[in-house]
PDB file of N, CA and C in Angstrom:
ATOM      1  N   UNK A   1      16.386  21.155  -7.603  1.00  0.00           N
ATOM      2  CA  UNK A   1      17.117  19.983  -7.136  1.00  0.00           C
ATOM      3  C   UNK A   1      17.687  20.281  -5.757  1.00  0.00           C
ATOM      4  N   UNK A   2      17.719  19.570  -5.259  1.00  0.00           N
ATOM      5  CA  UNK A   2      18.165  19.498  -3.501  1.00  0.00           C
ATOM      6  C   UNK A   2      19.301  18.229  -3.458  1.00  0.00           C
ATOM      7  N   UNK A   3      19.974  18.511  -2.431  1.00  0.00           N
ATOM      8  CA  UNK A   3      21.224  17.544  -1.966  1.00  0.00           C
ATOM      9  C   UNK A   3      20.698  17.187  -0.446  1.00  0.00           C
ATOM     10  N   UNK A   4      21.066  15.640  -0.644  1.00  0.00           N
ATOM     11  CA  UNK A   4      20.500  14.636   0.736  1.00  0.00           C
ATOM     12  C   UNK A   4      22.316  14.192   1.255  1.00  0.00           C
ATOM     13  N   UNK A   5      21.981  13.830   2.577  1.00  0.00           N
ATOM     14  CA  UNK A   5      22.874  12.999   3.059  1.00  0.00           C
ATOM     15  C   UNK A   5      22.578  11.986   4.033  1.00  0.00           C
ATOM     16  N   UNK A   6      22.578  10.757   3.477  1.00  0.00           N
ATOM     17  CA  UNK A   6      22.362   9.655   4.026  1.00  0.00           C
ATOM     18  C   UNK A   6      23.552   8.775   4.798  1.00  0.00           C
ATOM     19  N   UNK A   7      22.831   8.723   6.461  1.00  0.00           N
ATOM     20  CA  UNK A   7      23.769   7.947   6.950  1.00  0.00           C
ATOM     21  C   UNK A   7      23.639   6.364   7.051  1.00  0.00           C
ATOM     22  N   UNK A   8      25.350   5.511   7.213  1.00  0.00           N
ATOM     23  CA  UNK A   8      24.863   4.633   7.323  1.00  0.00           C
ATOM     24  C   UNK A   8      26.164   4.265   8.334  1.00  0.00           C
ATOM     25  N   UNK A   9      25.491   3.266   9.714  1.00  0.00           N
ATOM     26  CA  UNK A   9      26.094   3.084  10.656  1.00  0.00           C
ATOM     27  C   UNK A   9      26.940   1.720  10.173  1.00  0.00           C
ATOM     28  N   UNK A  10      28.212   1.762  10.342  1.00  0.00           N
ATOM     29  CA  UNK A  10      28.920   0.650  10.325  1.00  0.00           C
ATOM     30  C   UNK A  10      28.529  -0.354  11.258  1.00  0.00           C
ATOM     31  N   UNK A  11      28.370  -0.305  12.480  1.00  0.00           N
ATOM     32  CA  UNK A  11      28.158  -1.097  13.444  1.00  0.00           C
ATOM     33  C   UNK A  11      26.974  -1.680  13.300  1.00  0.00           C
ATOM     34  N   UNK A  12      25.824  -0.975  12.687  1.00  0.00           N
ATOM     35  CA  UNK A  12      24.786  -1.641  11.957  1.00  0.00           C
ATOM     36  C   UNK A  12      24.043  -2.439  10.814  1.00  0.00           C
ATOM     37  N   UNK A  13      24.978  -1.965   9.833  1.00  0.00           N
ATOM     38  CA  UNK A  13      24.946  -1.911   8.771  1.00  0.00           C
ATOM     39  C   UNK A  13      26.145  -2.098   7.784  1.00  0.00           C
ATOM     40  N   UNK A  14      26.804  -3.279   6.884  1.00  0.00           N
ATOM     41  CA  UNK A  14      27.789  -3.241   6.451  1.00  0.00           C
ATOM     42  C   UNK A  14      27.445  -2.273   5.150  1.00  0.00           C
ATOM     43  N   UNK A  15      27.744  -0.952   5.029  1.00  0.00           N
ATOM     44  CA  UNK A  15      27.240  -0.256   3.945  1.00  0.00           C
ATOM     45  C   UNK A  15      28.791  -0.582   2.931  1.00  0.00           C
ATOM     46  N   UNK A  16      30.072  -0.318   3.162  1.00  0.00           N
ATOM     47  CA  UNK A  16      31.050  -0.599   2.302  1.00  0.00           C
ATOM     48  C   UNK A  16      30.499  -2.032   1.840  1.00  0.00           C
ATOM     49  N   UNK A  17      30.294  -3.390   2.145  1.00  0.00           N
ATOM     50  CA  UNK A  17      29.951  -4.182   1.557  1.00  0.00           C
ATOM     51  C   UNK A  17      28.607  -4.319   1.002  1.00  0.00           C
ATOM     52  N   UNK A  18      27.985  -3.509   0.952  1.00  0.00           N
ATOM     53  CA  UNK A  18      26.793  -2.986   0.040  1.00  0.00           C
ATOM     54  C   UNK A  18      26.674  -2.640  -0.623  1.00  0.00           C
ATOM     55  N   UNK A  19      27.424  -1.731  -1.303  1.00  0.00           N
ATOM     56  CA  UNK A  19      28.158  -0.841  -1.969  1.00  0.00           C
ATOM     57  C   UNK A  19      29.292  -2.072  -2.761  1.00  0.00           C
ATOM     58  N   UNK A  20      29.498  -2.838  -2.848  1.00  0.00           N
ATOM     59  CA  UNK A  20      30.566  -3.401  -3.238  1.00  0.00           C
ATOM     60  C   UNK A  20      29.683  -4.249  -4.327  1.00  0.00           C
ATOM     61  N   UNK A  21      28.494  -5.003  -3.780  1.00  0.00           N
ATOM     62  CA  UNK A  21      27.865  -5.656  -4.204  1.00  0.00           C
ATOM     63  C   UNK A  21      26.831  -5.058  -5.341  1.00  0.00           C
ATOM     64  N   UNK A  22      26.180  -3.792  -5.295  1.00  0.00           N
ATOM     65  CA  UNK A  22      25.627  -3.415  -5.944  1.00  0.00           C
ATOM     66  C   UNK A  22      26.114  -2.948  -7.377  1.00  0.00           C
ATOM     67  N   UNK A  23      25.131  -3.397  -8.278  1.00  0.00           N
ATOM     68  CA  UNK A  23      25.482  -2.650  -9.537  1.00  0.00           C
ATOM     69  C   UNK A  23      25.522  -1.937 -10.065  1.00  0.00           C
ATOM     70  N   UNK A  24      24.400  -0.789 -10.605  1.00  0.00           N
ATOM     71  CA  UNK A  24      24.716   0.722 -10.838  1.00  0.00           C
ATOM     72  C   UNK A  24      23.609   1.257  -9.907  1.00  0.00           C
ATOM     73  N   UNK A  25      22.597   0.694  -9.179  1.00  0.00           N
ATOM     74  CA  UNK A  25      21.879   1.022  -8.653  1.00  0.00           C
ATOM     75  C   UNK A  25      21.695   0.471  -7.166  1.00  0.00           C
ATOM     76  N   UNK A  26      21.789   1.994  -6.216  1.00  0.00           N
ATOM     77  CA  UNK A  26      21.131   1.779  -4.500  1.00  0.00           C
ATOM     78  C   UNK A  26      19.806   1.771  -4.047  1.00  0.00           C
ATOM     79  N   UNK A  27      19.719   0.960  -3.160  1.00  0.00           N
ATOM     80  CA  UNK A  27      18.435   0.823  -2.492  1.00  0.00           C
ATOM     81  C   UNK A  27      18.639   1.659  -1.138  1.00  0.00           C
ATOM     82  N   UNK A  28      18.115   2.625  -0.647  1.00  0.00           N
ATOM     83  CA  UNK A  28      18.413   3.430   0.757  1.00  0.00           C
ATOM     84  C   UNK A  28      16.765   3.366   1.544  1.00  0.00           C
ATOM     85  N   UNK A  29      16.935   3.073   2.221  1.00  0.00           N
ATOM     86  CA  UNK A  29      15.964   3.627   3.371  1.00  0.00           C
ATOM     87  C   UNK A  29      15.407   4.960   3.650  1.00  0.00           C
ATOM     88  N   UNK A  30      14.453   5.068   3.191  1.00  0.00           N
ATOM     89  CA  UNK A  30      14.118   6.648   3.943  1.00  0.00           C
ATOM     90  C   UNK A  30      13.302   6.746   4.757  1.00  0.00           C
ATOM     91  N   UNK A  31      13.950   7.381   6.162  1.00  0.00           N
ATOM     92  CA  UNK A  31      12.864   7.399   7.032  1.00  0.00           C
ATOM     93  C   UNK A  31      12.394   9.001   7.405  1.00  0.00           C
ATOM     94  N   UNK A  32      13.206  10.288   6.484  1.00  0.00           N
ATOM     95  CA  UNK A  32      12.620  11.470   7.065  1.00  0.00           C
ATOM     96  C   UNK A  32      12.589  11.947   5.659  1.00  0.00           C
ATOM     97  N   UNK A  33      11.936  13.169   5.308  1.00  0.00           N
ATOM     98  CA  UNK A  33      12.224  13.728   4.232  1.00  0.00           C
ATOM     99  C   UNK A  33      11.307  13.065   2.457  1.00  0.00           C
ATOM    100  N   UNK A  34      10.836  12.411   2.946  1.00  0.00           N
ATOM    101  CA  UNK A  34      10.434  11.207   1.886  1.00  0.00           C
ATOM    102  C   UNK A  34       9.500  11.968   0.860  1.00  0.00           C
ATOM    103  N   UNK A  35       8.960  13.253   1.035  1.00  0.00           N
ATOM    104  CA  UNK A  35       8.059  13.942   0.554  1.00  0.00           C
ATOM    105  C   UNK A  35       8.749  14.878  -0.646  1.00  0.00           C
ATOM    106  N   UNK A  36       9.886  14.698  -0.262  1.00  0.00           N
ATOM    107  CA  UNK A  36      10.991  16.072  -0.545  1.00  0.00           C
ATOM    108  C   UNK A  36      11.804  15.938  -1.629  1.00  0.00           C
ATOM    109  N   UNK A  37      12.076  14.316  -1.101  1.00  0.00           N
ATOM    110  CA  UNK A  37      13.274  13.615  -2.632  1.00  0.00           C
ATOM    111  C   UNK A  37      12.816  13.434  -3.817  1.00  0.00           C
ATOM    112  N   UNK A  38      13.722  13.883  -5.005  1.00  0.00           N
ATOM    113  CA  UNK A  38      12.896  14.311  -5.706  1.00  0.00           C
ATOM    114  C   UNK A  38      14.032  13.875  -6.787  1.00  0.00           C
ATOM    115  N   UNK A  39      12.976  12.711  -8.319  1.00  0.00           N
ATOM    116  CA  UNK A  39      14.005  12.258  -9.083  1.00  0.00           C
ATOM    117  C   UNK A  39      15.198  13.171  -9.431  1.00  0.00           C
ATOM    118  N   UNK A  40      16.719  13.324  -9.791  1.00  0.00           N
ATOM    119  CA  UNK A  40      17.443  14.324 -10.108  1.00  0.00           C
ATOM    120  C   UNK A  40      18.121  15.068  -8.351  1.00  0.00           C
ATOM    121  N   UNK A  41      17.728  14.543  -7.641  1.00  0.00           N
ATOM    122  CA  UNK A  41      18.333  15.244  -6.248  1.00  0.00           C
ATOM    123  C   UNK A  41      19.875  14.138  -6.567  1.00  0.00           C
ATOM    124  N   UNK A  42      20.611  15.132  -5.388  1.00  0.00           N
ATOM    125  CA  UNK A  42      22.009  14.426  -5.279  1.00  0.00           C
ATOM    126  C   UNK A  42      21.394  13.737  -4.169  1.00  0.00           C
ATOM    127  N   UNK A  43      22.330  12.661  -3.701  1.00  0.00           N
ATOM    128  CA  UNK A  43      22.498  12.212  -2.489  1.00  0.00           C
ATOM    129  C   UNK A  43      24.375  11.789  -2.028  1.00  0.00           C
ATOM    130  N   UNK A  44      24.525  12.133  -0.872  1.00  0.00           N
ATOM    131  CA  UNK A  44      25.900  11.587  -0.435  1.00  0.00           C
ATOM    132  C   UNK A  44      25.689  10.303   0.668  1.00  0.00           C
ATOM    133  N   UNK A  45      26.514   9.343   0.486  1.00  0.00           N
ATOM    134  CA  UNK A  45      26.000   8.440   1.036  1.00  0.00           C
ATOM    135  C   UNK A  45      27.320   8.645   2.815  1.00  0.00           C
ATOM    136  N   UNK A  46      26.895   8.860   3.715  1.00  0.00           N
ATOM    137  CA  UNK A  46      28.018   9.310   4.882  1.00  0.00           C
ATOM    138  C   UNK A  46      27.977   7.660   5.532  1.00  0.00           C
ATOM    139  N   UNK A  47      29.141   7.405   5.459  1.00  0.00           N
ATOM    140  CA  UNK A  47      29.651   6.328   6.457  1.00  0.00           C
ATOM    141  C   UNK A  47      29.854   7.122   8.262  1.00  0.00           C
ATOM    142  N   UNK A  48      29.361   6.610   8.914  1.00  0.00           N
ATOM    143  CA  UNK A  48      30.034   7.448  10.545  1.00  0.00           C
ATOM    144  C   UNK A  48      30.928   6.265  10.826  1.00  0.00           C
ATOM    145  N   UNK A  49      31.621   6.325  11.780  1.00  0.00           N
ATOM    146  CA  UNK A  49      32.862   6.216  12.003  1.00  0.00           C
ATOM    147  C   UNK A  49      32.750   4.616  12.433  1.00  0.00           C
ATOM    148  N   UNK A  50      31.761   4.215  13.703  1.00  0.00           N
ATOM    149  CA  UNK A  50      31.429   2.915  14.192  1.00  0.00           C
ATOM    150  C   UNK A  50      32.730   2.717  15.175  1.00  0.00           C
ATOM    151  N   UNK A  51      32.247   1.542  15.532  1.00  0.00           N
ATOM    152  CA  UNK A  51      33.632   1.148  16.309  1.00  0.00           C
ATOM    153  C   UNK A  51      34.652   0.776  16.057  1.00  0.00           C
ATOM    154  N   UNK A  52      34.958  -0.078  14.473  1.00  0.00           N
ATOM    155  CA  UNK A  52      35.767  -0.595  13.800  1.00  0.00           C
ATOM    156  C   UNK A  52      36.583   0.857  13.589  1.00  0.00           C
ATOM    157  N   UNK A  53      37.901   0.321  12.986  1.00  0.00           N
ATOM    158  CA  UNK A  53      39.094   0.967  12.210  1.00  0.00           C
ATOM    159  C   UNK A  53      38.701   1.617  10.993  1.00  0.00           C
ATOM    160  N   UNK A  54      37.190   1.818  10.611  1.00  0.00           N
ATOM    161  CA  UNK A  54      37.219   2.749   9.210  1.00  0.00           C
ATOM    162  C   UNK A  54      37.334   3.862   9.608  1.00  0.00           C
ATOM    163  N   UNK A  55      37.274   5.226   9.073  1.00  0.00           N
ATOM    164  CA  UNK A  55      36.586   6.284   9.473  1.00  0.00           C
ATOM    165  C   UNK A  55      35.330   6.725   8.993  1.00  0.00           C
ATOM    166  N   UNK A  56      34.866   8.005   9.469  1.00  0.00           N
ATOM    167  CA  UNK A  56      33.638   8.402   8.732  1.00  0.00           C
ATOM    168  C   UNK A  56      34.012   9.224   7.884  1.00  0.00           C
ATOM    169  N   UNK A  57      32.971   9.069   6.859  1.00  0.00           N
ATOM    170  CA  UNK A  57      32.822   9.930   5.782  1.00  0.00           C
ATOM    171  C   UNK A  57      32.445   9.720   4.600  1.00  0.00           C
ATOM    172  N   UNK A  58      32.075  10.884   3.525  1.00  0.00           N
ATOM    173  CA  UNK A  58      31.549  10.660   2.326  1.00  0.00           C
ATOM    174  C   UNK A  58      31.924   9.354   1.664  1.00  0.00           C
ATOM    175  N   UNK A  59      31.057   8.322   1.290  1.00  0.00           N
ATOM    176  CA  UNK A  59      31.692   6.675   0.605  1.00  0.00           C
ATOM    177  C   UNK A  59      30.768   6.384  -0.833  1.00  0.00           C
ATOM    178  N   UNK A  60      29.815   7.705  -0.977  1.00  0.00           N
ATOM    179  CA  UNK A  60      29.616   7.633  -2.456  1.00  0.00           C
ATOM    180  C   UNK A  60      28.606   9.038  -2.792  1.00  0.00           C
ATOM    181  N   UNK A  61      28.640   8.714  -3.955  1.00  0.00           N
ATOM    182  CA  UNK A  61      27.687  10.068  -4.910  1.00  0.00           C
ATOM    183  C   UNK A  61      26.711   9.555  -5.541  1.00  0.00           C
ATOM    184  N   UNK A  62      25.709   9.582  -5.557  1.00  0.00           N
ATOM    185  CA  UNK A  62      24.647   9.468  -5.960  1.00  0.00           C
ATOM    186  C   UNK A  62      23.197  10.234  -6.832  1.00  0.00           C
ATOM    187  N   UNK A  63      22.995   9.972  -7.454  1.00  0.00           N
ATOM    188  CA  UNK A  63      21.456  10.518  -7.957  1.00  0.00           C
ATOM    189  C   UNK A  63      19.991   9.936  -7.921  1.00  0.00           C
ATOM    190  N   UNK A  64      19.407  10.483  -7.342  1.00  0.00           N
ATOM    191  CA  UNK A  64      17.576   9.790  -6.713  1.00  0.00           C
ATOM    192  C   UNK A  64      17.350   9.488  -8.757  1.00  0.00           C
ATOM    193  N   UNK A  65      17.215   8.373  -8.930  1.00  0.00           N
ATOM    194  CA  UNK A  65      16.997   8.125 -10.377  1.00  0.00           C
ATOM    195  C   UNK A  65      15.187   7.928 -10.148  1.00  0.00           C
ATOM    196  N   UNK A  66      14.382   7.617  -9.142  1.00  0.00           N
ATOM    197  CA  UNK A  66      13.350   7.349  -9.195  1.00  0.00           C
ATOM    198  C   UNK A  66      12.157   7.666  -7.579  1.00  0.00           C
ATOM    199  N   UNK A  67      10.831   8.010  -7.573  1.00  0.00           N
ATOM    200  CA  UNK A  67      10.419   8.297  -6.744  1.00  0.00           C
ATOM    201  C   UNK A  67      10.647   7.853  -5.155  1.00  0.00           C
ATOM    202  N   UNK A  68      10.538   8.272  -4.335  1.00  0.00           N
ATOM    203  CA  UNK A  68      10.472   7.161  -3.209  1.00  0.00           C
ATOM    204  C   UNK A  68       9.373   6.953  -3.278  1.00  0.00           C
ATOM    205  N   UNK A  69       9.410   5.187  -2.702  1.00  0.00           N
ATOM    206  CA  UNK A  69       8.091   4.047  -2.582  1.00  0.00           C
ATOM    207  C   UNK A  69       8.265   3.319  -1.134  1.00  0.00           C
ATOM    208  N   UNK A  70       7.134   2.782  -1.297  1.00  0.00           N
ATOM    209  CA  UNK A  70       7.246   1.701  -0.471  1.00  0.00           C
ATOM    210  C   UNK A  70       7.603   0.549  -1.346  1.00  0.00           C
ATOM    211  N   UNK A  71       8.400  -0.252  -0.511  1.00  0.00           N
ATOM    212  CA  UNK A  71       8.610  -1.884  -1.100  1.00  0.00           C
ATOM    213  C   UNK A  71       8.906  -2.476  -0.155  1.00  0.00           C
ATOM    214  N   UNK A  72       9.094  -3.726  -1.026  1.00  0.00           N
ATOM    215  CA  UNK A  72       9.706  -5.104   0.097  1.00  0.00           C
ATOM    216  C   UNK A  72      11.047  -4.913   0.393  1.00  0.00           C
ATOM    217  N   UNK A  73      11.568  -5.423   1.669  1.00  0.00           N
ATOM    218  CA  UNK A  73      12.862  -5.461   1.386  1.00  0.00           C
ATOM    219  C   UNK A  73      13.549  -6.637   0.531  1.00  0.00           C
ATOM    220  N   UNK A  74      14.668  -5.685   0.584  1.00  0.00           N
ATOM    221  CA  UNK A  74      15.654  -6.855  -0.231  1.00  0.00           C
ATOM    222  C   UNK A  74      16.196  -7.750   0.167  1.00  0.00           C
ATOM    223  N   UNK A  75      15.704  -8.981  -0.589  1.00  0.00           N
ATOM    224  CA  UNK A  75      16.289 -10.158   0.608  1.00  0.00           C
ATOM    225  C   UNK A  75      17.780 -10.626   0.838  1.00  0.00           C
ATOM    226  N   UNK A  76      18.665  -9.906  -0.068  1.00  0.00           N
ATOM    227  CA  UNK A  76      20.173  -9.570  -0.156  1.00  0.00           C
ATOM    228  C   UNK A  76      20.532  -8.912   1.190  1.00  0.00           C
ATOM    229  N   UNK A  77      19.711  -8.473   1.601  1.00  0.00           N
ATOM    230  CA  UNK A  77      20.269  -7.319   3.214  1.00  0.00           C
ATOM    231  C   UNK A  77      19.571  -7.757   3.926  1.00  0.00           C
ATOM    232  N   UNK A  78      18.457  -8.594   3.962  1.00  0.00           N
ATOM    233  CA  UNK A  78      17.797  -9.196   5.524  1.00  0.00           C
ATOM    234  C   UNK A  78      18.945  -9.790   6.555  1.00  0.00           C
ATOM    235  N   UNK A  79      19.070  -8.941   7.605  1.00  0.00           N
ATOM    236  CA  UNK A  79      20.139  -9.909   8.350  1.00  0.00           C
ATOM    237  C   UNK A  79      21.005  -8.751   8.594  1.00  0.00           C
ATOM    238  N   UNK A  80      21.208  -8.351   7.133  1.00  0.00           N
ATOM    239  CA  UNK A  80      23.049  -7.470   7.505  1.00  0.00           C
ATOM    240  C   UNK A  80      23.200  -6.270   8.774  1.00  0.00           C
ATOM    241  N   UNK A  81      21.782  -5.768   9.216  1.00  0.00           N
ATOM    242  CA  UNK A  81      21.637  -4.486   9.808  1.00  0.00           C
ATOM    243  C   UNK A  81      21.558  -4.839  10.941  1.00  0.00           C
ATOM    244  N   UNK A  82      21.886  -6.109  11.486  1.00  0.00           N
ATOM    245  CA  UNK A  82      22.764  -6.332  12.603  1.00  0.00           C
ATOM    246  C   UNK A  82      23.729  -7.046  12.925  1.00  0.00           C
ATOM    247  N   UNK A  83      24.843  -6.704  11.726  1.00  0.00           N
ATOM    248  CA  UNK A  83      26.396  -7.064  11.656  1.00  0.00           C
ATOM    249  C   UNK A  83      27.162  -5.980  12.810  1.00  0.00           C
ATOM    250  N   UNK A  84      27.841  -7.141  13.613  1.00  0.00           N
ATOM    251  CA  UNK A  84      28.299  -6.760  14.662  1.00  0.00           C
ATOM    252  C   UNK A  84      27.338  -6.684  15.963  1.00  0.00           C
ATOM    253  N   UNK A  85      26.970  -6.809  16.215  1.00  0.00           N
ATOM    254  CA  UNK A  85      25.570  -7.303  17.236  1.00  0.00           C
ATOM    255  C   UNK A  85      25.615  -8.570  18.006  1.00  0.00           C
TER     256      UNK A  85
END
């Protein structure tokens, strides 16, 4: 088992309200590493700081419950990944 850390840009991406919305299960993007993740890996999900008043840092814990794939996106987040833009 291996430990990931996934970022997600505030300024891009409302990840706290993503996270709010979801039910026991995340949808993440992978764009490096995709060979590697492996059901049973941890993942930390890292907020960076953005321009807003949050700060950065660890905003959840996670477990890869299933392979990485390709899919569609979710049509719940079309749009959001350029909040603040």
């Amino acid at each position: 088992m291996a430990t990931w850390i996934f970022q997600g840009n505030p300024n891009t991406f409302d990840i706290d309200g993503y996270l709010e919305q979801c039910d026991s299960s995340v949808t993440w993007l992978v764009r490096q590493h995709a060979k590697d993740i492996v059901v049973d890996d941890t993942v930390f999900l890292w907020r960076s700081e953005g321009d807003g008043e949050l700060s950065g840092g660890v905003v959840a814990e996670l477990q890869v419950v299933e392979p990485v794939r390709v899919q569609a996106d979710d049509p719940a987040l079309i749009g959001r990944e350029n909040l603040g833009q």
